[in-house]
PDB file of N, CA and C in Angstrom:
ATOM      1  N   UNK A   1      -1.249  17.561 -14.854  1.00  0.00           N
ATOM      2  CA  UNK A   1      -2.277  17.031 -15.735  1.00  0.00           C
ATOM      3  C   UNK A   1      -3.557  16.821 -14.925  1.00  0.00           C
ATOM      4  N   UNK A   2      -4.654  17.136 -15.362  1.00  0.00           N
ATOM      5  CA  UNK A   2      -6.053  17.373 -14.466  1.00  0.00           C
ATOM      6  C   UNK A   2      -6.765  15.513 -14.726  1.00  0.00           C
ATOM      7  N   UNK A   3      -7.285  14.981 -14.043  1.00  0.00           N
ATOM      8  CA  UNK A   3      -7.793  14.049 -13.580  1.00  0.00           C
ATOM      9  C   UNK A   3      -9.033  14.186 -13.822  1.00  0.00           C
ATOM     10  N   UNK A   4      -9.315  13.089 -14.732  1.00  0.00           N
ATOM     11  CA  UNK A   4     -11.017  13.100 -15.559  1.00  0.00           C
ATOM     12  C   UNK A   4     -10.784  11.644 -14.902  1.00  0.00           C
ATOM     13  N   UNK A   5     -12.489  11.335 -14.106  1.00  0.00           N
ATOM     14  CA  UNK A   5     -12.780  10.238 -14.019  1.00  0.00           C
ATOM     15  C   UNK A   5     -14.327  10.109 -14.009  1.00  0.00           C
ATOM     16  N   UNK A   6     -14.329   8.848 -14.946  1.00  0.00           N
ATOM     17  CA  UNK A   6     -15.603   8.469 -15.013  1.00  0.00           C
ATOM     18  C   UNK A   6     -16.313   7.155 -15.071  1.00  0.00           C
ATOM     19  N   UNK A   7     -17.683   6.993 -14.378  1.00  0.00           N
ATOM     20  CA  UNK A   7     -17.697   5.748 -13.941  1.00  0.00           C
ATOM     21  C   UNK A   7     -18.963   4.867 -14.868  1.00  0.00           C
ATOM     22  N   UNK A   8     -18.656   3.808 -15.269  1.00  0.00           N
ATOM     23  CA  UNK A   8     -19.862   3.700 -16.171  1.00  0.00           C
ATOM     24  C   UNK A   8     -19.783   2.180 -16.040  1.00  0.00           C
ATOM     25  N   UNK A   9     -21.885   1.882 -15.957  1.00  0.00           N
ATOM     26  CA  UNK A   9     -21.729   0.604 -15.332  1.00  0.00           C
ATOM     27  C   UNK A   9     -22.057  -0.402 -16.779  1.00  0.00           C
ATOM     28  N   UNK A  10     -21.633  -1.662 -15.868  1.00  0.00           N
ATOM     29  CA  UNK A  10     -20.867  -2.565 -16.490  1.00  0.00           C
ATOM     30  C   UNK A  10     -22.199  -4.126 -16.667  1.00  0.00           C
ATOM     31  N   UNK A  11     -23.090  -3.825 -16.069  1.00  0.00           N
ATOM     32  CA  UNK A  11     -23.881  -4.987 -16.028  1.00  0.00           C
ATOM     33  C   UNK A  11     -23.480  -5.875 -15.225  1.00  0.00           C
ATOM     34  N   UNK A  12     -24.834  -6.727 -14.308  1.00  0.00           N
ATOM     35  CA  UNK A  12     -25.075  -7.541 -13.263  1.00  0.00           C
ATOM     36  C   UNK A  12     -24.090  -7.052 -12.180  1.00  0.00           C
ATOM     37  N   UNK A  13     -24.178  -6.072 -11.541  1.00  0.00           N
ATOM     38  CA  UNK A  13     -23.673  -5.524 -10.036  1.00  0.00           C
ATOM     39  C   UNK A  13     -22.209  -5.445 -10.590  1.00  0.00           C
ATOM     40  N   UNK A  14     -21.766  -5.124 -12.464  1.00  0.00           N
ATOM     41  CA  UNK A  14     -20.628  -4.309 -12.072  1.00  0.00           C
ATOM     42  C   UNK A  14     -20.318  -2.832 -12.961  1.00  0.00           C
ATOM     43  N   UNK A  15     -19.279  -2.054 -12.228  1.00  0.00           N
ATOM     44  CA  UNK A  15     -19.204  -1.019 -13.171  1.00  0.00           C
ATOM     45  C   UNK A  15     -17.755  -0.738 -12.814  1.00  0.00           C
ATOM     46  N   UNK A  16     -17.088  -0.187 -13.995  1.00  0.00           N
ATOM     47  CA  UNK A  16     -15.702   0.353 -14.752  1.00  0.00           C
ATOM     48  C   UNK A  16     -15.588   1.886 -14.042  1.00  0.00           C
ATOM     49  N   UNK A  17     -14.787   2.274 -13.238  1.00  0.00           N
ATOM     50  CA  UNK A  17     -14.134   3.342 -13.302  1.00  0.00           C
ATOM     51  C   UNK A  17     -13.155   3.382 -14.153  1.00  0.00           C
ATOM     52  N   UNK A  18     -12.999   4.920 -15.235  1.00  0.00           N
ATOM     53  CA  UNK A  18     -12.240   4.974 -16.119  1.00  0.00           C
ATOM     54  C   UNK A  18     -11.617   5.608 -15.382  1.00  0.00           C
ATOM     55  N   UNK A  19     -10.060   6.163 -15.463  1.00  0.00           N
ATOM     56  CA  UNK A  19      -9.401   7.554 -15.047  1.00  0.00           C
ATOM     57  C   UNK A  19      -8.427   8.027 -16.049  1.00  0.00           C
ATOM     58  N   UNK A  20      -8.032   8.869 -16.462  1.00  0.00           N
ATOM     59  CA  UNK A  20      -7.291   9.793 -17.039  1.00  0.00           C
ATOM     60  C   UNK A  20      -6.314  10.487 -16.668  1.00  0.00           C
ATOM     61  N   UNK A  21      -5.522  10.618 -16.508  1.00  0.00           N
ATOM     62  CA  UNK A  21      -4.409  11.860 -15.957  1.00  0.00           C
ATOM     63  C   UNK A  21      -3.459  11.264 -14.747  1.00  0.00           C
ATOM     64  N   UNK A  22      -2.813  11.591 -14.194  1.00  0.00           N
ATOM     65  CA  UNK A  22      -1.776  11.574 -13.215  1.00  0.00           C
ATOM     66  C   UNK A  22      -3.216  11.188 -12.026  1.00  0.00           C
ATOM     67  N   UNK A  23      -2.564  10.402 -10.979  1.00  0.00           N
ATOM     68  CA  UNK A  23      -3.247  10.512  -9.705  1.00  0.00           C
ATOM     69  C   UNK A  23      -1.999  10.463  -8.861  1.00  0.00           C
ATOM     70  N   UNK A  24      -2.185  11.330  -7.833  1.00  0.00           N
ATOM     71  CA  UNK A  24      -0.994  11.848  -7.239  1.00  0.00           C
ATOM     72  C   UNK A  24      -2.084  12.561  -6.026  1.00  0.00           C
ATOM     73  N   UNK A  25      -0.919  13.445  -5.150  1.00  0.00           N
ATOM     74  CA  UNK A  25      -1.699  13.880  -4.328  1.00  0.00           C
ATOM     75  C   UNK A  25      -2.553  15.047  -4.544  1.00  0.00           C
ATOM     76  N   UNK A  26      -2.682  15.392  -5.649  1.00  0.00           N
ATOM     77  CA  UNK A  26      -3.256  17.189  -6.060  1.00  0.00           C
ATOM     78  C   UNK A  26      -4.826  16.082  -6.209  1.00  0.00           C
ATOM     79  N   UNK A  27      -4.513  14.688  -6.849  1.00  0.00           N
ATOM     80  CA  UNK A  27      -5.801  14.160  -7.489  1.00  0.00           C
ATOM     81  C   UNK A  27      -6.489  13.163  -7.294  1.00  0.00           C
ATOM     82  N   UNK A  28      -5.921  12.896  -5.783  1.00  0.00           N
ATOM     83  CA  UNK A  28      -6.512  11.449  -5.997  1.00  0.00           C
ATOM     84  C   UNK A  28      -7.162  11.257  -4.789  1.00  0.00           C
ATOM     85  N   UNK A  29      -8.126  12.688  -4.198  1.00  0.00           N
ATOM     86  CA  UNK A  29      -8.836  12.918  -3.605  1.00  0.00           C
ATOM     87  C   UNK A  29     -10.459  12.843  -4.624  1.00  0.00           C
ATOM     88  N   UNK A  30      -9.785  13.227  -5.789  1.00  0.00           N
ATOM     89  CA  UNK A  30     -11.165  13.009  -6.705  1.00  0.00           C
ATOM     90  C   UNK A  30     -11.280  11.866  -7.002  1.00  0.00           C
ATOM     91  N   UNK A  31     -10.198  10.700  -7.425  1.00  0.00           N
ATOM     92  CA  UNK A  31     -10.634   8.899  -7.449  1.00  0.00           C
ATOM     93  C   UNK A  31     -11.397   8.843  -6.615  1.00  0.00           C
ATOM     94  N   UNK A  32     -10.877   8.713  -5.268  1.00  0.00           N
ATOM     95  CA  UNK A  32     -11.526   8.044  -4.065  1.00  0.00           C
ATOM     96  C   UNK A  32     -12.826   8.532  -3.834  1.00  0.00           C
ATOM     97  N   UNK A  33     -13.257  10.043  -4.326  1.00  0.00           N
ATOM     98  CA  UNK A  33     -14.682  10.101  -4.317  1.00  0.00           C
ATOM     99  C   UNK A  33     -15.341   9.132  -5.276  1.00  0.00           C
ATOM    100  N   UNK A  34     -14.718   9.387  -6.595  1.00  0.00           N
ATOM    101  CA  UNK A  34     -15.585   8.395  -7.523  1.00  0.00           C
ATOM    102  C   UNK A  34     -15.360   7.228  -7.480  1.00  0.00           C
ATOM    103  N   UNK A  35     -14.076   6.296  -6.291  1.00  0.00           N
ATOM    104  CA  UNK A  35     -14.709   5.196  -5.848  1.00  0.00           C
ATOM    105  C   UNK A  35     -15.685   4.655  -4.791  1.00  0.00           C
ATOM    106  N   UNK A  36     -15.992   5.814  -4.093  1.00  0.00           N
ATOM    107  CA  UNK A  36     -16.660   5.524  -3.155  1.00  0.00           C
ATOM    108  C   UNK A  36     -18.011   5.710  -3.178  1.00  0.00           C
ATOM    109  N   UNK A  37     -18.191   6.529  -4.381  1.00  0.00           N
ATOM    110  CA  UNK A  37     -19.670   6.912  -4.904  1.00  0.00           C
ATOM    111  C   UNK A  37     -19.948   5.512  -6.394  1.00  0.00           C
ATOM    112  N   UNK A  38     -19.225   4.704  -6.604  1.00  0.00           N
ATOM    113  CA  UNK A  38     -18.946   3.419  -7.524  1.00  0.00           C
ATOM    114  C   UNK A  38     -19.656   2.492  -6.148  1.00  0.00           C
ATOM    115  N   UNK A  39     -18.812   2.496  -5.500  1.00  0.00           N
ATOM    116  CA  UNK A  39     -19.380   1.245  -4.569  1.00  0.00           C
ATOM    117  C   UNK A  39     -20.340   1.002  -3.273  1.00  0.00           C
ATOM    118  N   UNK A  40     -20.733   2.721  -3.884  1.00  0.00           N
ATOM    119  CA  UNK A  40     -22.338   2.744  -2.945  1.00  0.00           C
ATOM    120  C   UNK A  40     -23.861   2.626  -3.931  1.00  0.00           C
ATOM    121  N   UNK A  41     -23.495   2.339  -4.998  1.00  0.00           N
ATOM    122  CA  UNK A  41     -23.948   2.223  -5.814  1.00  0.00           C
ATOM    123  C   UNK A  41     -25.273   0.978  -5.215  1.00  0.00           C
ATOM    124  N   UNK A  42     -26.209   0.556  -5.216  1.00  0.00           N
ATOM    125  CA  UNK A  42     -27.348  -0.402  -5.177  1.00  0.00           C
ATOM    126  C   UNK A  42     -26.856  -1.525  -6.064  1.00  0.00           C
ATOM    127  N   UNK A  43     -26.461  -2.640  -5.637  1.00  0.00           N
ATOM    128  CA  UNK A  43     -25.913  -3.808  -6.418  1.00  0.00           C
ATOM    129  C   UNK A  43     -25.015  -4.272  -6.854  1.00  0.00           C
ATOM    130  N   UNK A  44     -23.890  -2.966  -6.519  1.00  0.00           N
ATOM    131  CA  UNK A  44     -22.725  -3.233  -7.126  1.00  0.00           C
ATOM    132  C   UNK A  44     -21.959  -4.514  -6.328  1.00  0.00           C
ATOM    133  N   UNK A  45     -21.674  -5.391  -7.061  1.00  0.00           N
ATOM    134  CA  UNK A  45     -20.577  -6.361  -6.479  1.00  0.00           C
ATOM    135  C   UNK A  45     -18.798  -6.287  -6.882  1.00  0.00           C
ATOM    136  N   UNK A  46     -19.051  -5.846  -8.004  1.00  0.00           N
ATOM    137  CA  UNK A  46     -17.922  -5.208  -8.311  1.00  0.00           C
ATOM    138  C   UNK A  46     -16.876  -4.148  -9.293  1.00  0.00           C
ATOM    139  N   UNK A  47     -15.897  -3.648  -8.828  1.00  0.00           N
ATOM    140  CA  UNK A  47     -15.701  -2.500  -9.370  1.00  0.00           C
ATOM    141  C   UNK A  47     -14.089  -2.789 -10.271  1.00  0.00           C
ATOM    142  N   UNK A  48     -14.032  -2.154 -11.537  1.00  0.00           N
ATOM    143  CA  UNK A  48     -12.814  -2.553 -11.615  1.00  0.00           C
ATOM    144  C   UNK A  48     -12.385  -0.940 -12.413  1.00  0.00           C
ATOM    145  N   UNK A  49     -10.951  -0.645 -12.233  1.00  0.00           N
ATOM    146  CA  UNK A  49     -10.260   0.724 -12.048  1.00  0.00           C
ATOM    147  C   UNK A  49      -9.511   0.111 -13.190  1.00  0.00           C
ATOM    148  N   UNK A  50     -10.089   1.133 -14.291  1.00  0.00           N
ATOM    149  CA  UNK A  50      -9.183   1.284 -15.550  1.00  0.00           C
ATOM    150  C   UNK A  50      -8.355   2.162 -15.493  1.00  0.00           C
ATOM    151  N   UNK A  51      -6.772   1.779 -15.736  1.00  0.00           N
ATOM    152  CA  UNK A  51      -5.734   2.533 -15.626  1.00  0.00           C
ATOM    153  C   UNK A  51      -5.082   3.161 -17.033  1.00  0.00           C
ATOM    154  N   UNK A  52      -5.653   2.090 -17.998  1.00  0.00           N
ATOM    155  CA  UNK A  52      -5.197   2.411 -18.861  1.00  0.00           C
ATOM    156  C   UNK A  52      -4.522   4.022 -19.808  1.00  0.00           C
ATOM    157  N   UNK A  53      -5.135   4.499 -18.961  1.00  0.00           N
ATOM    158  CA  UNK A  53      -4.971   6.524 -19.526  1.00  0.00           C
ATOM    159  C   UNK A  53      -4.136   6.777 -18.012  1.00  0.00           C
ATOM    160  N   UNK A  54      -3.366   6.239 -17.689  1.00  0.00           N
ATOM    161  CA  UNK A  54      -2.617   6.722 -16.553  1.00  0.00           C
ATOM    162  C   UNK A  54      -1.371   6.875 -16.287  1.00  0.00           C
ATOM    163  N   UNK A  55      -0.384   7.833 -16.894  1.00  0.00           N
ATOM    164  CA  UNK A  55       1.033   7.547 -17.325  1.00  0.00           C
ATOM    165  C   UNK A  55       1.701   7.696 -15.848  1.00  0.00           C
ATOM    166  N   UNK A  56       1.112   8.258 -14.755  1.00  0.00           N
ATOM    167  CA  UNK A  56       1.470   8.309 -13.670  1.00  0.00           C
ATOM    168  C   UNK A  56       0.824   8.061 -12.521  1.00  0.00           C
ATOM    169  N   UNK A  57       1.424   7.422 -11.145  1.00  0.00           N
ATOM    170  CA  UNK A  57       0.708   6.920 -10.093  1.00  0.00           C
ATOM    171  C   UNK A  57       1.966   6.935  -8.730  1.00  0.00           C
ATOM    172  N   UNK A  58       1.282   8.238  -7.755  1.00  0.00           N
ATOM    173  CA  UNK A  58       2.682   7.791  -7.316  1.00  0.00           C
ATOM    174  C   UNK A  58       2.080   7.211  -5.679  1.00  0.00           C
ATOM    175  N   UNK A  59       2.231   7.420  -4.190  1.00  0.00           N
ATOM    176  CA  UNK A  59       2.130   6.592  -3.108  1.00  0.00           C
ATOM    177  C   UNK A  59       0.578   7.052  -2.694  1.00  0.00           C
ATOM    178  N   UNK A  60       0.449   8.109  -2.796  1.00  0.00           N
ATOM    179  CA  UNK A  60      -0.969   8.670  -2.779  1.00  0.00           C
ATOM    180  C   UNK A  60      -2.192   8.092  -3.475  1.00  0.00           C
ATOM    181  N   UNK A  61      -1.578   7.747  -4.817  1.00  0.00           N
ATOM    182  CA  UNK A  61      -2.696   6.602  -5.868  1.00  0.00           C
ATOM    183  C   UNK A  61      -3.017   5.369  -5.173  1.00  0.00           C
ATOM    184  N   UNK A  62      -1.770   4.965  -4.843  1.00  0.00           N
ATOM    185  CA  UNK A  62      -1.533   3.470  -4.276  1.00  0.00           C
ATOM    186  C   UNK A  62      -2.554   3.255  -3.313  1.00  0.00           C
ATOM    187  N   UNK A  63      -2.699   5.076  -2.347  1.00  0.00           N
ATOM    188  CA  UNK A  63      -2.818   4.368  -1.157  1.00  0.00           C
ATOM    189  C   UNK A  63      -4.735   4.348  -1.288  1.00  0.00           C
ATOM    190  N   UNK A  64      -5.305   4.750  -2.028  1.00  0.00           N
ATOM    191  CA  UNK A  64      -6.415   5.457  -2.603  1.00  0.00           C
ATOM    192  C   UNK A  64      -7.235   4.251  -2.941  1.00  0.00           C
ATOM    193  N   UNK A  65      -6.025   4.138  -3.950  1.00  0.00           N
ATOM    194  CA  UNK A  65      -6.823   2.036  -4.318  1.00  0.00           C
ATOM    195  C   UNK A  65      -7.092   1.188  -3.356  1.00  0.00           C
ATOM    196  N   UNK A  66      -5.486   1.323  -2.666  1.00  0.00           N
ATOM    197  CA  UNK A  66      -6.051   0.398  -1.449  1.00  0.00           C
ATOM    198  C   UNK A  66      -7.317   1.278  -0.413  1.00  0.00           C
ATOM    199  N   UNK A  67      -7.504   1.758  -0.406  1.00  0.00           N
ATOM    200  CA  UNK A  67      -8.964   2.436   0.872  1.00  0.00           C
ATOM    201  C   UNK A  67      -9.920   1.804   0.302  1.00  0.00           C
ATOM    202  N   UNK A  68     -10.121   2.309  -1.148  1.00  0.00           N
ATOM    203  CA  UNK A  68     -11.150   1.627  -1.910  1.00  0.00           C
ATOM    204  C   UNK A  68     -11.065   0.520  -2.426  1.00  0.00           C
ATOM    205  N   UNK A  69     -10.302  -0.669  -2.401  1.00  0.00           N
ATOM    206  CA  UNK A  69     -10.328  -2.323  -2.368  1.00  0.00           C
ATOM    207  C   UNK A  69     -10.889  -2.564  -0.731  1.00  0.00           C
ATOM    208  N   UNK A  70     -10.319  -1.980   0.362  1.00  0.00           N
ATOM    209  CA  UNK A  70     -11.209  -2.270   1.648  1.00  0.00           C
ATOM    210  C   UNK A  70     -12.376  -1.858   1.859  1.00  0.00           C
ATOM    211  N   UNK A  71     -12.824  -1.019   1.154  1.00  0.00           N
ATOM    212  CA  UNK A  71     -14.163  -0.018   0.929  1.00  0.00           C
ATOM    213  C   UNK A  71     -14.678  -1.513   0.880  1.00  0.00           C
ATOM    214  N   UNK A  72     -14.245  -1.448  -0.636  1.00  0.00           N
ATOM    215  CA  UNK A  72     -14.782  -2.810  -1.445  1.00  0.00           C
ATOM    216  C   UNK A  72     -15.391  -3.998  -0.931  1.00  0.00           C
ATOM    217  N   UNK A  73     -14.319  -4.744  -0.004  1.00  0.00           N
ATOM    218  CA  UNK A  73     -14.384  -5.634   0.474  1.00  0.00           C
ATOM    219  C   UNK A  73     -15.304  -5.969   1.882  1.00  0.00           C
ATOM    220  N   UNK A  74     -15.163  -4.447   2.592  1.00  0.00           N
ATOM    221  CA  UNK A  74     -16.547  -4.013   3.731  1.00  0.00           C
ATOM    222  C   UNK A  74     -17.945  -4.024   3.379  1.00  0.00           C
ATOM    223  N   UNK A  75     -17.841  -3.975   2.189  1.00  0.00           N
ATOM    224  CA  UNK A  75     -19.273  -4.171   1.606  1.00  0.00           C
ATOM    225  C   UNK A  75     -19.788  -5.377   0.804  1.00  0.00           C
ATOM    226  N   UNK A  76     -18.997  -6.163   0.657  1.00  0.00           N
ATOM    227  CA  UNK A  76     -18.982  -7.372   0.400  1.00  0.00           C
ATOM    228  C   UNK A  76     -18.949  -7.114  -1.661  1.00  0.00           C
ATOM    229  N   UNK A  77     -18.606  -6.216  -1.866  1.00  0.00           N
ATOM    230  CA  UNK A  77     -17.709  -6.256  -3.186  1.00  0.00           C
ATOM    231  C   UNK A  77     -16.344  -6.373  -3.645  1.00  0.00           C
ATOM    232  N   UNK A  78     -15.779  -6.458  -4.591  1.00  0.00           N
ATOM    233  CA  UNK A  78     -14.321  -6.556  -5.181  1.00  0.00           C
ATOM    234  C   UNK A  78     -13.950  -5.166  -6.022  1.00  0.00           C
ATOM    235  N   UNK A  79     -12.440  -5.188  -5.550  1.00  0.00           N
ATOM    236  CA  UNK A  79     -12.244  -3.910  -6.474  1.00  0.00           C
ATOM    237  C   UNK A  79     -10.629  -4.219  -7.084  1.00  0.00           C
ATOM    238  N   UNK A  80     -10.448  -4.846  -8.053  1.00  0.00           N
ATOM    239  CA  UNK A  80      -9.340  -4.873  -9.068  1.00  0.00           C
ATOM    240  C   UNK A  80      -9.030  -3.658 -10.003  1.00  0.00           C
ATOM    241  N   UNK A  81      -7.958  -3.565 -10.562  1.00  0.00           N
ATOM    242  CA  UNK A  81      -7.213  -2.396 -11.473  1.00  0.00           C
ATOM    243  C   UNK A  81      -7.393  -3.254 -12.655  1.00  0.00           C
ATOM    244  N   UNK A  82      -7.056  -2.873 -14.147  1.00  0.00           N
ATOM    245  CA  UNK A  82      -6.794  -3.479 -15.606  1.00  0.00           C
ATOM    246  C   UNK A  82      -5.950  -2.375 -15.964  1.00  0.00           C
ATOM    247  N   UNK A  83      -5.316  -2.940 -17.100  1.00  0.00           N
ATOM    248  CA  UNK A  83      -4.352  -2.202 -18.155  1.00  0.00           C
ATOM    249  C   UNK A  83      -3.793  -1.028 -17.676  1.00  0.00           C
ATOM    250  N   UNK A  84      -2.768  -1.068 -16.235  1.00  0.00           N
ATOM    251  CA  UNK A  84      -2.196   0.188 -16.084  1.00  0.00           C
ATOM    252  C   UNK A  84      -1.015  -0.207 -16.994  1.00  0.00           C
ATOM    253  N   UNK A  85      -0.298   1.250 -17.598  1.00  0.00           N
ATOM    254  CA  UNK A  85       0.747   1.646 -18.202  1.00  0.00           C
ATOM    255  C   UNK A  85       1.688   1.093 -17.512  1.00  0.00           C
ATOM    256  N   UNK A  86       2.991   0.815 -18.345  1.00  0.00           N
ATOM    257  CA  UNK A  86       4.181   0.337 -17.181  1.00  0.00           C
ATOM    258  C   UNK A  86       4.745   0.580 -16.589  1.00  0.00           C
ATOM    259  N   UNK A  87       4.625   2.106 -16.436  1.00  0.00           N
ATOM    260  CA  UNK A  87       5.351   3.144 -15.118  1.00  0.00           C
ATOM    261  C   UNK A  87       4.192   2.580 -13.796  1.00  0.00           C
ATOM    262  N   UNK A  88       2.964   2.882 -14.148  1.00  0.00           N
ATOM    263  CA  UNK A  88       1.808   2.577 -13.190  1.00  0.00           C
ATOM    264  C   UNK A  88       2.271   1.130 -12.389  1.00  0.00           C
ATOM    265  N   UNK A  89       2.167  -0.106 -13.827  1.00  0.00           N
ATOM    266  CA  UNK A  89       2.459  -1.374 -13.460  1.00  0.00           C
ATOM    267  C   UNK A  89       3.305  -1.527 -12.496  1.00  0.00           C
ATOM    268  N   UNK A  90       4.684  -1.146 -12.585  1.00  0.00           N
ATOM    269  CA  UNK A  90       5.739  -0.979 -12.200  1.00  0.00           C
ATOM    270  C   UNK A  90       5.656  -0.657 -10.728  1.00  0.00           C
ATOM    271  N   UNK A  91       4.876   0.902 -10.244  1.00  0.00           N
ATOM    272  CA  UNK A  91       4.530   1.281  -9.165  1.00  0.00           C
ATOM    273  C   UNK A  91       3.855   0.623  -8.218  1.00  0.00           C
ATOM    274  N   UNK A  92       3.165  -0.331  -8.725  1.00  0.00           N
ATOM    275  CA  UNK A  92       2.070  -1.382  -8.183  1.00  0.00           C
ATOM    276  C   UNK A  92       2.955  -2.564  -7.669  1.00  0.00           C
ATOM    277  N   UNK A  93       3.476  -2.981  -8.545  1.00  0.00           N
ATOM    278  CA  UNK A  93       4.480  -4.186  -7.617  1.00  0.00           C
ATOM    279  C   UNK A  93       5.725  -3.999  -6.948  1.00  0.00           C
ATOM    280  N   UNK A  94       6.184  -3.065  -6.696  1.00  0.00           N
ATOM    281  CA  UNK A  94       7.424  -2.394  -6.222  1.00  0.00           C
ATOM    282  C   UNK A  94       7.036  -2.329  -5.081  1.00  0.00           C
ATOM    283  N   UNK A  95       5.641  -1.872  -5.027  1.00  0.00           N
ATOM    284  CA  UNK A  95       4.452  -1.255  -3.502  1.00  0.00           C
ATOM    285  C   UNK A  95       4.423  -2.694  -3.090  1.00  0.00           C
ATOM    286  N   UNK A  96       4.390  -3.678  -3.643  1.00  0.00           N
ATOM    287  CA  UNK A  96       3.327  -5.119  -3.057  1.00  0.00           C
ATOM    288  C   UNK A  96       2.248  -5.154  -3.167  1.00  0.00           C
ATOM    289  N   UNK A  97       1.560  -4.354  -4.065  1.00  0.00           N
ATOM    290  CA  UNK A  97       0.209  -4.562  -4.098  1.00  0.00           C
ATOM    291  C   UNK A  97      -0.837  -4.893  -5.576  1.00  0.00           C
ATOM    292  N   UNK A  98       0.425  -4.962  -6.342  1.00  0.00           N
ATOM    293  CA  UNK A  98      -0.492  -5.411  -7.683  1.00  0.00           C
ATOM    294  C   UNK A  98      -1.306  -6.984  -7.703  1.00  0.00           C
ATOM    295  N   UNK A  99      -1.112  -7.587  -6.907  1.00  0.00           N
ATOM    296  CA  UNK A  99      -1.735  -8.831  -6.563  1.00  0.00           C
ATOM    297  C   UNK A  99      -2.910  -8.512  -5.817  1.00  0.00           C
ATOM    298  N   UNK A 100      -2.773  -7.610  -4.657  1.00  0.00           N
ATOM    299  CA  UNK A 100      -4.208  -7.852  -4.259  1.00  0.00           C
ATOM    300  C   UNK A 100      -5.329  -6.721  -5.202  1.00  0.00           C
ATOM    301  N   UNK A 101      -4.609  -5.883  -6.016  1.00  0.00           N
ATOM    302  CA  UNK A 101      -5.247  -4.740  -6.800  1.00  0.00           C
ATOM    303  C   UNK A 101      -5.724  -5.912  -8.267  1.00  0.00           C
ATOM    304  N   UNK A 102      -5.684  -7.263  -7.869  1.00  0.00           N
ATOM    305  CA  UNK A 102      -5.976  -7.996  -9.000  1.00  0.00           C
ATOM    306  C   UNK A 102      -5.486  -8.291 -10.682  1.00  0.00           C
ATOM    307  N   UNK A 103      -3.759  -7.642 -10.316  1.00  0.00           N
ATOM    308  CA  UNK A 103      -3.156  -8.048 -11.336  1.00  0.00           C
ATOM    309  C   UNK A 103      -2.668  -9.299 -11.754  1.00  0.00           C
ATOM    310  N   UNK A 104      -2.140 -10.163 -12.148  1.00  0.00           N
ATOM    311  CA  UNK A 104      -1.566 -11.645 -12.562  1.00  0.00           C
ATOM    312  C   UNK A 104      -0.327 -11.442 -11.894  1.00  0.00           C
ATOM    313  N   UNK A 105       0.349 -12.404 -10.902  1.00  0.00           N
ATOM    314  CA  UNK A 105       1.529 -12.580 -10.927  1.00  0.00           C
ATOM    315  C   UNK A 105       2.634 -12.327 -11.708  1.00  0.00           C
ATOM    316  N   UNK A 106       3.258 -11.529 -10.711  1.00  0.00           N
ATOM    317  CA  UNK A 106       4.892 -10.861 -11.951  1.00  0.00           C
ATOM    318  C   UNK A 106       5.895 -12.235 -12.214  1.00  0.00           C
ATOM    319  N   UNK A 107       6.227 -13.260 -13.009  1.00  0.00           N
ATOM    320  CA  UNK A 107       7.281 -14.265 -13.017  1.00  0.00           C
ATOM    321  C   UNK A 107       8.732 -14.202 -11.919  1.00  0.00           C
ATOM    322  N   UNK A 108       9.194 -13.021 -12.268  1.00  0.00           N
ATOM    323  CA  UNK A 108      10.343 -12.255 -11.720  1.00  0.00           C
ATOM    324  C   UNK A 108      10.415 -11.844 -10.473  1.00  0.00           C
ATOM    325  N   UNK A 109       9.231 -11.383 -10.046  1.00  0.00           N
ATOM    326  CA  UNK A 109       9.129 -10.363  -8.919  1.00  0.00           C
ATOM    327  C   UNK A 109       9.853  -8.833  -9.260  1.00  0.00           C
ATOM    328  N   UNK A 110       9.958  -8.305 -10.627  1.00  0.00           N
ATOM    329  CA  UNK A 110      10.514  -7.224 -10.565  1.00  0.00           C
ATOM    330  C   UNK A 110       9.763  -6.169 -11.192  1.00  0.00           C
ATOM    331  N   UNK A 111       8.520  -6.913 -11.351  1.00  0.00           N
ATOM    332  CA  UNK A 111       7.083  -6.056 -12.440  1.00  0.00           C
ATOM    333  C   UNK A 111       7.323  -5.650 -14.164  1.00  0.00           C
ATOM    334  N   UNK A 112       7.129  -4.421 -14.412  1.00  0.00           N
ATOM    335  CA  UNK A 112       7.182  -4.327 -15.777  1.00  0.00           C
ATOM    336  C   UNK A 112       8.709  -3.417 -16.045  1.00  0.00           C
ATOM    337  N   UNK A 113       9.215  -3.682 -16.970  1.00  0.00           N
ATOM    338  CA  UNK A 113      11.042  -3.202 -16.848  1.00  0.00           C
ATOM    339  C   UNK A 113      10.885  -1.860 -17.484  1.00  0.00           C
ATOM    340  N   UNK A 114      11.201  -1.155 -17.434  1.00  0.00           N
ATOM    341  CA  UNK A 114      11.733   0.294 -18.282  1.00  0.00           C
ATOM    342  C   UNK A 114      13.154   0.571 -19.067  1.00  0.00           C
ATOM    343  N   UNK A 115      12.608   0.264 -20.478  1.00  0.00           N
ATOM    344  CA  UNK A 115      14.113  -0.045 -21.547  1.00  0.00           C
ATOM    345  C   UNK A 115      14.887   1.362 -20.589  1.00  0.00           C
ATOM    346  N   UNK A 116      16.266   1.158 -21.060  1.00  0.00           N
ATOM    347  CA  UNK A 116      17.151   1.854 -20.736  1.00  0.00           C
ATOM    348  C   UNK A 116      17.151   3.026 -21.978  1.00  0.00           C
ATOM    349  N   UNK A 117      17.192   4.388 -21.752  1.00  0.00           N
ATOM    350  CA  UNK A 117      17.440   5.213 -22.701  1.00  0.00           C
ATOM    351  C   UNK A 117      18.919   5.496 -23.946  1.00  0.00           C
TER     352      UNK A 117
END
């Protein structure tokens, strides 16, 4: 699945990366450009990575976010995720990192469940 991302700002130093499609390793050489071209942006303080269109994310995504949350943070901005899918969700706290990617605490520690088929 091909990887549409697009970045659109958000008012007072922030703007929304959207993404679309799988980020994996074929694609997530194109996030990290469009986060890194997000947070060179003039003013930006902060960036937040809509997951919502993302049925897949595998160690390569993970590791992408995290470059660009330290990007983030070297420049004295923030970079949180919203509304990933629950395969995504799932991938994020399994990793240890949906907390600092600015998700809410999992109750459980076991993230988002996948009914049984």
């Amino acid at each position: 699945m091909a990887l549409d991302v697009r970045t659109e700002s958000a008012g007072d130093g922030r703007v929304v990366v959207r993404v679309r499609g799988y980020v994996d390793l074929e694609t997530e050489e194109r996030l990290g450009q469009e986060l890194t071209t997000a947070l060179s942006r003039s003013g930006v303080t902060e960036v937040t990575v809509d997951l919502a269109e993302v049925p897949f994310l595998d160690s390569s995504g993970v590791r992408v976010l995290l470059d660009g949350r330290s990007t983030a943070l070297a420049r004295g901005a923030a970079l949180a995720v919203r509304d990933p899918q629950p395969v995504v969700d799932r991938v994020l706290r399994i990793t240890g990192v949906a907390e600092l990617l600015g998700l809410p605490p999992d109750g459980d520690g076991l993230g988002a469940r996948i009914a049984p088929a």
